[in-house]
Protein backbone atom coordinates (compact mmCIF):
# COMPACT_ATOMS: atom_id res chain seq x y z
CA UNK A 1 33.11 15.38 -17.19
CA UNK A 2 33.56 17.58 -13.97
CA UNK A 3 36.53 16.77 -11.73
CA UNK A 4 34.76 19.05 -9.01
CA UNK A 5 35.51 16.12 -6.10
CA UNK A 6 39.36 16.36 -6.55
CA UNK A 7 39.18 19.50 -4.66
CA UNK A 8 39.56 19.96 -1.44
CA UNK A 9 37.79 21.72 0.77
CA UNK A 10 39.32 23.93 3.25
CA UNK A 11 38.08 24.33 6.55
CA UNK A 12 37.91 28.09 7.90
CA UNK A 13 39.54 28.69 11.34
CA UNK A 14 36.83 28.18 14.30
CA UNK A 15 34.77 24.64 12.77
CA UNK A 16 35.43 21.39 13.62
CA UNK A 17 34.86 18.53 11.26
CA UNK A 18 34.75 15.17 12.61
CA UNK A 19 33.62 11.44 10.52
CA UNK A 20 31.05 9.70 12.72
CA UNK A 21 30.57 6.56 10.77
CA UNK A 22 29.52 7.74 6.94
CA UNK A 23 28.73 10.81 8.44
CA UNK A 24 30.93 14.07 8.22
CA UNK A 25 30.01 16.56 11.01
CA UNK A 26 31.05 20.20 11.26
CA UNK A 27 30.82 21.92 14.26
CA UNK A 28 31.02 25.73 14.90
CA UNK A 29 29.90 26.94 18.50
CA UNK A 30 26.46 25.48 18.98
CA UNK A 31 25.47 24.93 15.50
CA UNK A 32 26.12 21.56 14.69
CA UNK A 33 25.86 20.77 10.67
CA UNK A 34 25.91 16.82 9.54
CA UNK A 35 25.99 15.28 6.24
CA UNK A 36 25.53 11.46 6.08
CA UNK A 37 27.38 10.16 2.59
CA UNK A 38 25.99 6.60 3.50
CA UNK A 39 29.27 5.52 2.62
CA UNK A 40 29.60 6.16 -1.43
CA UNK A 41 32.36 8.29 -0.99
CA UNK A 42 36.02 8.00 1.09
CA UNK A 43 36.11 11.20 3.15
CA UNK A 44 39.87 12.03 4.56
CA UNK A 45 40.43 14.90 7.23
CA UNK A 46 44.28 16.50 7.27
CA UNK A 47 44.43 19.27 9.57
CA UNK A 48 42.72 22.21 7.72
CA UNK A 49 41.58 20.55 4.40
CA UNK A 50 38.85 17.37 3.59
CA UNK A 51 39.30 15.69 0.59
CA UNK A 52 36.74 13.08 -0.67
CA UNK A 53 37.65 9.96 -2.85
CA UNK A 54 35.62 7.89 -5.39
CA UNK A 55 34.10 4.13 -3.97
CA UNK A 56 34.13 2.34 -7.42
CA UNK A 57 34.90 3.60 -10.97
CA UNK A 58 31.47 3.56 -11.99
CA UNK A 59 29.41 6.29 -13.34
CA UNK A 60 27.15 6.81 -10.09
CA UNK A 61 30.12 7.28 -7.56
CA UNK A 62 31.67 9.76 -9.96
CA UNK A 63 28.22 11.97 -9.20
CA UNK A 64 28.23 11.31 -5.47
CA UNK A 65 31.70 12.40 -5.60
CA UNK A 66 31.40 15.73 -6.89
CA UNK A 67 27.67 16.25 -4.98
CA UNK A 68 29.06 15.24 -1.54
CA UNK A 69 32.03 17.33 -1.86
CA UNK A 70 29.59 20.22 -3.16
CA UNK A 71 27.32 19.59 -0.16
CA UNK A 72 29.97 19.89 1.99
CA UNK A 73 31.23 22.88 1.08
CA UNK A 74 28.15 24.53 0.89
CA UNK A 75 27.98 23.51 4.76
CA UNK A 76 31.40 25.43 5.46
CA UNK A 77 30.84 28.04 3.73
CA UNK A 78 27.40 28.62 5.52
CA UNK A 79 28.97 28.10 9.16
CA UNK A 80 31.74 30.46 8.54
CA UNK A 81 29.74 32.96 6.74
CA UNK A 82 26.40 32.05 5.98
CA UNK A 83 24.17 32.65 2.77
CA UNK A 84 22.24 35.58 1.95
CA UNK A 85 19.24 36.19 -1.18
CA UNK A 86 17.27 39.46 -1.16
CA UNK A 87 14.12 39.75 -2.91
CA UNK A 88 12.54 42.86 -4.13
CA UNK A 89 8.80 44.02 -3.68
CA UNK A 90 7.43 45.93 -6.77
CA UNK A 91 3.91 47.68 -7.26
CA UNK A 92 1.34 50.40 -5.67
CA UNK A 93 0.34 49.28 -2.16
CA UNK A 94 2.85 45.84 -1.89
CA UNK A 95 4.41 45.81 1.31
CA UNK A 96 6.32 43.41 4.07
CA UNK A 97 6.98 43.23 7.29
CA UNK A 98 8.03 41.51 9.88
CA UNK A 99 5.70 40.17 12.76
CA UNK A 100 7.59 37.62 15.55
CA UNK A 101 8.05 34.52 13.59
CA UNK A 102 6.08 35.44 10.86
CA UNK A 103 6.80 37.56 7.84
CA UNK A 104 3.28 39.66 6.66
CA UNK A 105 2.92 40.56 2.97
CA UNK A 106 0.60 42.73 1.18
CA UNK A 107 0.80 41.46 -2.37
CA UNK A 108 -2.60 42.73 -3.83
CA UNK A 109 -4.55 40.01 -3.11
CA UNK A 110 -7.73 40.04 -1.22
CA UNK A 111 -6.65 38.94 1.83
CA UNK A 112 -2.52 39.23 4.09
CA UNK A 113 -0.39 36.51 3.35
CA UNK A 114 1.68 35.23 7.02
CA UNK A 115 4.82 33.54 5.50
CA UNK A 116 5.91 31.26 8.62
CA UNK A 117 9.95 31.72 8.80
CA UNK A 118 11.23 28.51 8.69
CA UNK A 119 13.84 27.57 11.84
CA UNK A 120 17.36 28.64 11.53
CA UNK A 121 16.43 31.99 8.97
CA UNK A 122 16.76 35.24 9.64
CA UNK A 123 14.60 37.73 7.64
CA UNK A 124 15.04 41.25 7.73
CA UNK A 125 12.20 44.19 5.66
CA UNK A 126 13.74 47.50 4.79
CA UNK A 127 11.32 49.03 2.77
CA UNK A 128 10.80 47.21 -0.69
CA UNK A 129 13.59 45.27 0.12
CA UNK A 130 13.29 41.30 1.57
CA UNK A 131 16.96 40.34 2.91
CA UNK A 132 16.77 36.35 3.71
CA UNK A 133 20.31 35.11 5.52
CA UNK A 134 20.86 31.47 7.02
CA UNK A 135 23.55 28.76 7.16
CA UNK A 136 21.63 26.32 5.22
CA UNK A 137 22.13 27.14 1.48
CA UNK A 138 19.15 24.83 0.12
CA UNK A 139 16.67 26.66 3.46
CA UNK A 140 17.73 29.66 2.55
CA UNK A 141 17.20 29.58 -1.42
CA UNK A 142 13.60 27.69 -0.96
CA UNK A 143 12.03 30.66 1.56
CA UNK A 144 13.24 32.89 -1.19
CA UNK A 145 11.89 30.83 -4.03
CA UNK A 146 8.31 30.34 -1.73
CA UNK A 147 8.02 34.15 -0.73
CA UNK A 148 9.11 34.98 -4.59
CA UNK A 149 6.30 32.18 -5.45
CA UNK A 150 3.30 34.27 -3.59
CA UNK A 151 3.24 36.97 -6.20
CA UNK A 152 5.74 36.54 -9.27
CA UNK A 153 6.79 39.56 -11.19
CA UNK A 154 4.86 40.34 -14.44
CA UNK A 155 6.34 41.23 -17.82
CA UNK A 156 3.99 43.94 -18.61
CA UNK A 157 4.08 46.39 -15.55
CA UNK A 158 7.12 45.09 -13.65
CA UNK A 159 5.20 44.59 -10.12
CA UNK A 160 5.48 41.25 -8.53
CA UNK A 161 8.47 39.62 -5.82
CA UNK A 162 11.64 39.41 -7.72
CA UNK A 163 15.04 38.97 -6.80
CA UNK A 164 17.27 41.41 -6.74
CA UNK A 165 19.63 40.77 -9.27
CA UNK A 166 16.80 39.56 -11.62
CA UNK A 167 16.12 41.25 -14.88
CA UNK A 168 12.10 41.53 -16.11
CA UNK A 169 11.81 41.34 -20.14
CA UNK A 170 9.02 43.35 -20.48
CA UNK A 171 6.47 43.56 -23.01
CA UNK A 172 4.70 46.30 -24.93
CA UNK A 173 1.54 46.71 -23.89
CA UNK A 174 -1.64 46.62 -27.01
CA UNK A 175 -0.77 48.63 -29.89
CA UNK A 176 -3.95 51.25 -31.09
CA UNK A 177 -5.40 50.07 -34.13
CA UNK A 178 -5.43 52.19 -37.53
C-alpha cells in the first residue's frame, strides 16, 4: 500500500497557504488556488511544510489521504512553476495556429477546426510544434488530451497529433502477393 500522504509538502518561497474551514487555499499574487478536502483528511500548516493526517483507519481515508496530499501538491507545484505538455503535428498540409482565444487547426478534414482555449492556458504554435502551459495540472493535460483527440496519430504513416515524447508502433503496410 502507498504511504504517499506521510509526506509533506513543501511550500516554495512567494505562496501562501491558509485552512478556511476543510478548505486549504494557496495564494500566489493574484492567482488564488483552493482545494476543499470536505473534511476526510487533518491538514497541519508549520511554517514552510503541510502535512496531511488520516480521519479514521479505514480503507477510504487511507485513499483520500494520499489523493488530497497529491492534489495539493500538484497545486504548488503549478503556482510556483506551472505545467507544461507539447503536442506534435505530423502529415502533408496539417497546421496550427493561433487566432485570439482560439487555437485554428488544419488536420485534413474537410472543414478548420477552432479549439476554444480554455481560461487560465496559455498556448503557444511554433511550427509543428503545440506548447500547452498552465497552473492547473488536470486543465492543462485535458486541452492536450482534446486537441490530441481531433486527429490521433496513425500506425501506418505516422501523421496525426501526438505528444511529444510519444512513440508510434508502426505497421507494415500490404505485402505484394506471389
Amino acid at each position: 500500500m502507498s504511504r504517499i500522504g506521510k509526506r509533506p509538502v513543501t511550500v516554495a518561497k512567494g505562496i501562501d497557504v491558509s485552512v478556511e474551514g476543510t478548505a486549504i487555499v494557496a495564494k500566489k499574487g493574484n492567482l488564488e488556488k483552493r482545494l476543499e478536502t470536505h473534511g476526510r483528511v487533518g491538514i497541519s500548516i508549520d511554517g514552510d511544510t503541510v502535512t496531511f493526517a488520516k480521519s479514521g483507519d479505514d480503507k477510504d481515508s487511507s485513499a483520500f489521504w494520499g489523493t488530497y496530499r497529491s492534489l495539493f501538491n500538484n497545486i504548488i507545484i503549478g503556482l510556483d512553476k506551472g505545467f507544461t505538455k507539447s503536442l506534435e503535428i505530423n502529415g502533408v498540409g496539417y497546421r496550427a495556429a493561433v487566432q485570439g482565444k482560439k487555437l485554428n487547426l488544419q488536420l485534413g478534414h474537410s472543414h478548420d477546426i477552432n479549439f476554444d482555449i480554455p481560461e487560465g492556458l496559455e498556448i503557444k504554435v511554433d511550427k509543428n510544434i503545440i506548447t500547452i502551459n498552465g497552473t492547473d495540472k488536470q486543465v492543462v493535460g485535458q486541452a492536450a488530451a482534446e486537441i490530441r483527440e481531433f486527429r490521433p496519430p496513425e500506425p501506418y504513416k505516422g501523421k496525426g497529433v501526438k505528444y511529444t515524447d510519444e512513440v508510434i508502433i508502426r505497421k507494415a503496410g500490404k505485402a505484394a502477393g506471389k
